[in-house]
N, C-alpha and C. Protein backbone atom coordinates (compact mmCIF):
# COMPACT_ATOMS: atom_id res chain seq x y z
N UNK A 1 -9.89 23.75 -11.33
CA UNK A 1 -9.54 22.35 -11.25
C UNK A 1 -8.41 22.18 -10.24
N UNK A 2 -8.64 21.35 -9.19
CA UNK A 2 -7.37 21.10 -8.11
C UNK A 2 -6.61 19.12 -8.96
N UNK A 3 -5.75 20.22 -8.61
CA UNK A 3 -4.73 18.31 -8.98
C UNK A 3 -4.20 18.07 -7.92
N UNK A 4 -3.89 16.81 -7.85
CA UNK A 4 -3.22 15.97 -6.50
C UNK A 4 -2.01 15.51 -6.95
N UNK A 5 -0.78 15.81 -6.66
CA UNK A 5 0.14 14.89 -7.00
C UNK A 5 0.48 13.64 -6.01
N UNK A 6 0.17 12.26 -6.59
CA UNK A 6 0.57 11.42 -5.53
C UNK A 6 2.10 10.54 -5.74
N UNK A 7 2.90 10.59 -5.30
CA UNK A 7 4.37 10.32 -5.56
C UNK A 7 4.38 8.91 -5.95
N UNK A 8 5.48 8.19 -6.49
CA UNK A 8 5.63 6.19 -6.22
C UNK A 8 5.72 6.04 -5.08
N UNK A 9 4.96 4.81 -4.88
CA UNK A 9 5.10 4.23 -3.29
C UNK A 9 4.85 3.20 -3.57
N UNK A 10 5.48 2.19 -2.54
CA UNK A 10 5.28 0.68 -2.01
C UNK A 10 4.04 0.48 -1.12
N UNK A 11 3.01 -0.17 -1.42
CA UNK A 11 1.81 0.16 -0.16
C UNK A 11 2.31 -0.43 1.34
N UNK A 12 3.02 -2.03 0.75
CA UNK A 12 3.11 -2.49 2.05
C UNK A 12 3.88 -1.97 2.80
N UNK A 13 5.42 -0.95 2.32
CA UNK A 13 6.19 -0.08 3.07
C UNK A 13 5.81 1.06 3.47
N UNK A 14 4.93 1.63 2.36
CA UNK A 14 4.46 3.55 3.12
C UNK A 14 3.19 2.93 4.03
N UNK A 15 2.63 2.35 4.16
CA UNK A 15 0.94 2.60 4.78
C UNK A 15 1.16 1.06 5.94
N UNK A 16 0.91 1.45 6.86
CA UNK A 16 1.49 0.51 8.47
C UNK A 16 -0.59 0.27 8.36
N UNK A 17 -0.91 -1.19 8.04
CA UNK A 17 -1.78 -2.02 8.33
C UNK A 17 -1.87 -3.39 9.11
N UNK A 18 -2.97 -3.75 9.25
CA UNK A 18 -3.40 -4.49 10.56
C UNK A 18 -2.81 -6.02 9.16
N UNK A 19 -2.70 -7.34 10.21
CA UNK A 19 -1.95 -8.51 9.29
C UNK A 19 -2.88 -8.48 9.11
N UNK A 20 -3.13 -9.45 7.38
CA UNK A 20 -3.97 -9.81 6.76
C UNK A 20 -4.62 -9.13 5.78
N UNK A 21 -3.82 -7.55 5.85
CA UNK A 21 -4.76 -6.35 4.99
C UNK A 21 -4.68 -6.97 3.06
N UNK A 22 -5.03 -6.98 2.19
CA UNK A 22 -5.36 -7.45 1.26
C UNK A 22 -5.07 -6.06 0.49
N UNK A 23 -5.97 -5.11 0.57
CA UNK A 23 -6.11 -3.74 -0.19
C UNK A 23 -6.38 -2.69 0.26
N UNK A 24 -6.47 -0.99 0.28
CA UNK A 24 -6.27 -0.23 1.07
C UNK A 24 -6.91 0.93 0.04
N UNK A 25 -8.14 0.72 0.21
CA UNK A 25 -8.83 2.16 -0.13
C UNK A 25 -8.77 3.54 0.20
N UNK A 26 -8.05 4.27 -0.90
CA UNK A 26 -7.82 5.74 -0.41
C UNK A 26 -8.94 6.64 -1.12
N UNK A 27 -9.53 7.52 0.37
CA UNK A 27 -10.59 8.05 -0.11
C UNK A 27 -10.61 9.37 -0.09
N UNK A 28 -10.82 10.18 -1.33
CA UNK A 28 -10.26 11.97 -1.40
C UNK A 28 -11.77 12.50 -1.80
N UNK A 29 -11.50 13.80 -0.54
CA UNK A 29 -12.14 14.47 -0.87
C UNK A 29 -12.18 15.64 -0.32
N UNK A 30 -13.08 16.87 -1.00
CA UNK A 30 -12.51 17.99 -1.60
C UNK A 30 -13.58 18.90 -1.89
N UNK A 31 -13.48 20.34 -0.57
CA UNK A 31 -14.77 21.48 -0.92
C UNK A 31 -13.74 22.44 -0.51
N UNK A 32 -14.48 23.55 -1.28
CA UNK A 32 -14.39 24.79 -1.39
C UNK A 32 -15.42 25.90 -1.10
N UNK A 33 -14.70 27.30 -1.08
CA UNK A 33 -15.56 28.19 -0.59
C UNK A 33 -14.54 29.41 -1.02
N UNK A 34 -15.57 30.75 -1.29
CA UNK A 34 -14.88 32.02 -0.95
C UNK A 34 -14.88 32.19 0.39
N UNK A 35 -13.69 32.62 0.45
CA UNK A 35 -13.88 33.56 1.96
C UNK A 35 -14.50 34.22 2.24
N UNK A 36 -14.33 35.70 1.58
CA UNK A 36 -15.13 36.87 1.94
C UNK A 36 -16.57 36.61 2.02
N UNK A 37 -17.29 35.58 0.96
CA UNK A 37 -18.64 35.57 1.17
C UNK A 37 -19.45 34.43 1.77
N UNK A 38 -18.31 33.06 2.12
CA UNK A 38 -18.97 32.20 2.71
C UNK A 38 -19.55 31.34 1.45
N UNK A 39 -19.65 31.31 0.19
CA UNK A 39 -20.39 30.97 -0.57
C UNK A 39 -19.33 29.66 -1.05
N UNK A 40 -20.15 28.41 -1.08
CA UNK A 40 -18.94 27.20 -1.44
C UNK A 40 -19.25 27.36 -3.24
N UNK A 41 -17.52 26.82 -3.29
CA UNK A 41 -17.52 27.53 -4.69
C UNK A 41 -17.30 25.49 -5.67
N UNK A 42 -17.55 24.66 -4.71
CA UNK A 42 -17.56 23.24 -5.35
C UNK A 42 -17.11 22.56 -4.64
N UNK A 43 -17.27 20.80 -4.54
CA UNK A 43 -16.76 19.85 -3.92
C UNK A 43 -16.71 18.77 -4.56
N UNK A 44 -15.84 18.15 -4.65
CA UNK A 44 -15.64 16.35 -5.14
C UNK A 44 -14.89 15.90 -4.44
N UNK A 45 -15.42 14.57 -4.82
CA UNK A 45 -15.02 13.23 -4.34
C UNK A 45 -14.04 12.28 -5.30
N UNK A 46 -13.33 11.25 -4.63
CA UNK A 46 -12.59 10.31 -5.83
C UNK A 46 -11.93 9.09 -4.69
N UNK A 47 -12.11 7.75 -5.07
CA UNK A 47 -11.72 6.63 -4.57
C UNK A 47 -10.41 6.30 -5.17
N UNK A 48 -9.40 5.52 -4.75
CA UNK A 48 -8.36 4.77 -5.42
C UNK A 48 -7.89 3.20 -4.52
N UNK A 49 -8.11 2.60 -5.35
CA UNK A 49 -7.70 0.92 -4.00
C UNK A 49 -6.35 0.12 -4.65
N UNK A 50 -5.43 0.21 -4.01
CA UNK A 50 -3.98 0.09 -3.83
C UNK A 50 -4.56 -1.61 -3.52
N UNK A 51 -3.92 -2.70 -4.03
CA UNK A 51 -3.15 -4.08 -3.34
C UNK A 51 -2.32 -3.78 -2.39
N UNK A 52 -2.26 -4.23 -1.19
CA UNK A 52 -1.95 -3.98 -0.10
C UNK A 52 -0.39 -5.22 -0.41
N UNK A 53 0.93 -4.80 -0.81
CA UNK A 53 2.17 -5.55 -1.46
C UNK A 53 2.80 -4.42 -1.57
N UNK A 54 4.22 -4.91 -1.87
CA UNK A 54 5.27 -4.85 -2.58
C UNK A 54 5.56 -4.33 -3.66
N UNK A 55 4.46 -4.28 -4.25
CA UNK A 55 4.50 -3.79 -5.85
C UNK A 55 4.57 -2.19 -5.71
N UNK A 56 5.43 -1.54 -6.97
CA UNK A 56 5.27 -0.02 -6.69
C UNK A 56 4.16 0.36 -7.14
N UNK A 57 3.61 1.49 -6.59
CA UNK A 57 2.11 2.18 -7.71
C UNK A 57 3.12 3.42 -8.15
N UNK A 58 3.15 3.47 -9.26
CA UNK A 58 3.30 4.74 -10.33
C UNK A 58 3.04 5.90 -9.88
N UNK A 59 3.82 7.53 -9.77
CA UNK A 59 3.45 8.24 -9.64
C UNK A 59 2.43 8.55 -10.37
N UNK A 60 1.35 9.15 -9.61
CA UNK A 60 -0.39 9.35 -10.26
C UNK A 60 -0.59 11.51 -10.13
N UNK A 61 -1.55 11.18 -10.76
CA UNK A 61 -2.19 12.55 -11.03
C UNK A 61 -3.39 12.68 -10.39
N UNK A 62 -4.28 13.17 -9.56
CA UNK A 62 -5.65 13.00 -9.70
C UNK A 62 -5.99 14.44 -9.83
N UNK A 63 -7.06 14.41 -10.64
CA UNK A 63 -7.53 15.74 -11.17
C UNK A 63 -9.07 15.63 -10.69
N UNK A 64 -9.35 17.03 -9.62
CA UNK A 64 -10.41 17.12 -8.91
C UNK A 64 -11.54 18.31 -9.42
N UNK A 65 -12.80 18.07 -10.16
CA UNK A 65 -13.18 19.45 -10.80
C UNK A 65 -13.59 20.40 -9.57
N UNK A 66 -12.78 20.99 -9.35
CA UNK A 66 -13.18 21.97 -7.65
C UNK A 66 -12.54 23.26 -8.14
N UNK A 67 -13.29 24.67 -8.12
CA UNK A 67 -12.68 25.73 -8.99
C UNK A 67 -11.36 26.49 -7.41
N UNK A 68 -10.41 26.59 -8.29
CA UNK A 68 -9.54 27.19 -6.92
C UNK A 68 -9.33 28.95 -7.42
N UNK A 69 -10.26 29.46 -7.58
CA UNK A 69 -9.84 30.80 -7.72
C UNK A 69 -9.43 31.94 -6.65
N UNK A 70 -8.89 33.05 -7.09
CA UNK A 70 -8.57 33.78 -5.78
C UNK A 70 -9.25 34.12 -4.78
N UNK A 71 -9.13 34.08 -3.48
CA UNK A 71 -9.98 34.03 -2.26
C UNK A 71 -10.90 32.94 -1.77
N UNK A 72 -10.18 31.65 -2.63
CA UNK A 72 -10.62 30.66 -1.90
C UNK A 72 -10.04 29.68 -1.38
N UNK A 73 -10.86 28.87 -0.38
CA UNK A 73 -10.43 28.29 0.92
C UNK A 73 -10.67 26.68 0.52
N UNK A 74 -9.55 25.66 -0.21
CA UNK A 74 -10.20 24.73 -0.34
C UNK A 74 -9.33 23.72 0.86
N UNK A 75 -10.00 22.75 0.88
CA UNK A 75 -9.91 22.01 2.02
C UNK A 75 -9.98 20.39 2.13
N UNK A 76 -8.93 19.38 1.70
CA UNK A 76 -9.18 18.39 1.62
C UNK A 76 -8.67 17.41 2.78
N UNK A 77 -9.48 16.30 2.50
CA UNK A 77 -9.40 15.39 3.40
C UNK A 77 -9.19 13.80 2.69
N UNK A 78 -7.86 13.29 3.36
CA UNK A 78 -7.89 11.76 2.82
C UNK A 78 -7.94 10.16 3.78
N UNK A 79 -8.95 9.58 4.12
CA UNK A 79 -8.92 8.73 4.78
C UNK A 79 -8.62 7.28 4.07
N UNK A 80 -8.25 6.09 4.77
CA UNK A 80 -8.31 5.11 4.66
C UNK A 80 -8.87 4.27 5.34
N UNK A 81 -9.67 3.10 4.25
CA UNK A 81 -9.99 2.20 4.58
C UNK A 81 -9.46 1.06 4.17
N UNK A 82 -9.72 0.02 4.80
CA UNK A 82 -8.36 -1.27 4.82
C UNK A 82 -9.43 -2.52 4.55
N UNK A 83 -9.30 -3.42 3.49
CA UNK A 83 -10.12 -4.82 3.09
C UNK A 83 -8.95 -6.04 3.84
N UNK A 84 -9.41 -6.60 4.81
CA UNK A 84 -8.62 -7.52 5.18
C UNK A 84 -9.25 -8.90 5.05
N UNK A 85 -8.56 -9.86 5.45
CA UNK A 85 -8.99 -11.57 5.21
C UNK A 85 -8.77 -12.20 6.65
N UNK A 86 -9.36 -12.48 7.53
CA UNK A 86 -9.58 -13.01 8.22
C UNK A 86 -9.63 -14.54 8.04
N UNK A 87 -8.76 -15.64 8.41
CA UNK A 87 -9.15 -16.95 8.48
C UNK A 87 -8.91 -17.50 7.22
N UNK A 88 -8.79 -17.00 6.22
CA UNK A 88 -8.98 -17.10 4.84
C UNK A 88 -10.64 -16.57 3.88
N UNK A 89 -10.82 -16.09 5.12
CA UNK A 89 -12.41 -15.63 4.14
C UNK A 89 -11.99 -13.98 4.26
C-alpha cells in the first residue's frame, strides 16, 4: 500500500491558475514494477477537486493499493486540471 501525504494548503495561494478558475482537479496516479524482473507489481489511480479559494483543505492522507515491496520501482505522477467560468457560464 503507498500513502500520499498531502500537507494544508490554500488552493488559491499554493496553485497559480488562469482568472476565473472555479475548481482544480488533482489527478494521482501510480505503477509499479520489480526491477530485476521487469514484472509490474500494480497501478492505481485517484481524483481529488479542490474549490479553487481561500479556504484551507485539511491535511489529507491518500492511500493507494500499489504493493511497494523490496526491489521495487514505483513511480507517480500528478497532473492538474482546472474547471473555469468563462462569461459567467
Amino acid at each position: 500500500m503507498l500513502e500520499l501525504k498531502m500537507p494544508a494548503f490554500l488552493p488559491a495561494k499554493a496553485i497559480s491558475a488562469l482568472a476565473g478558475t472555479v475548481s482544480v482537479k488533482c489527478n494521482i496516479a501510480v505503477a509499479g514494477c520489480n526491477v530485476k524482473t521487469g514484472i509490474a507489481t500494480g497501478g492505481a489511480s485517484t481524483s481529488i477537486i479542490y474549490d479553487y479559494n481561500e479556504v484551507e483543505v485539511p491535511e489529507q492522507k491518500v492511500e493507494l493499493p500499489v504493493p511497494t515491496t523490496g526491489g521495487s520501482l514505483v513511480v507517480t505522477a500528478i497532473f492538474l486540471e482546472y474547471n473555469l467560468v468563462k462569461n459567467g457560464t
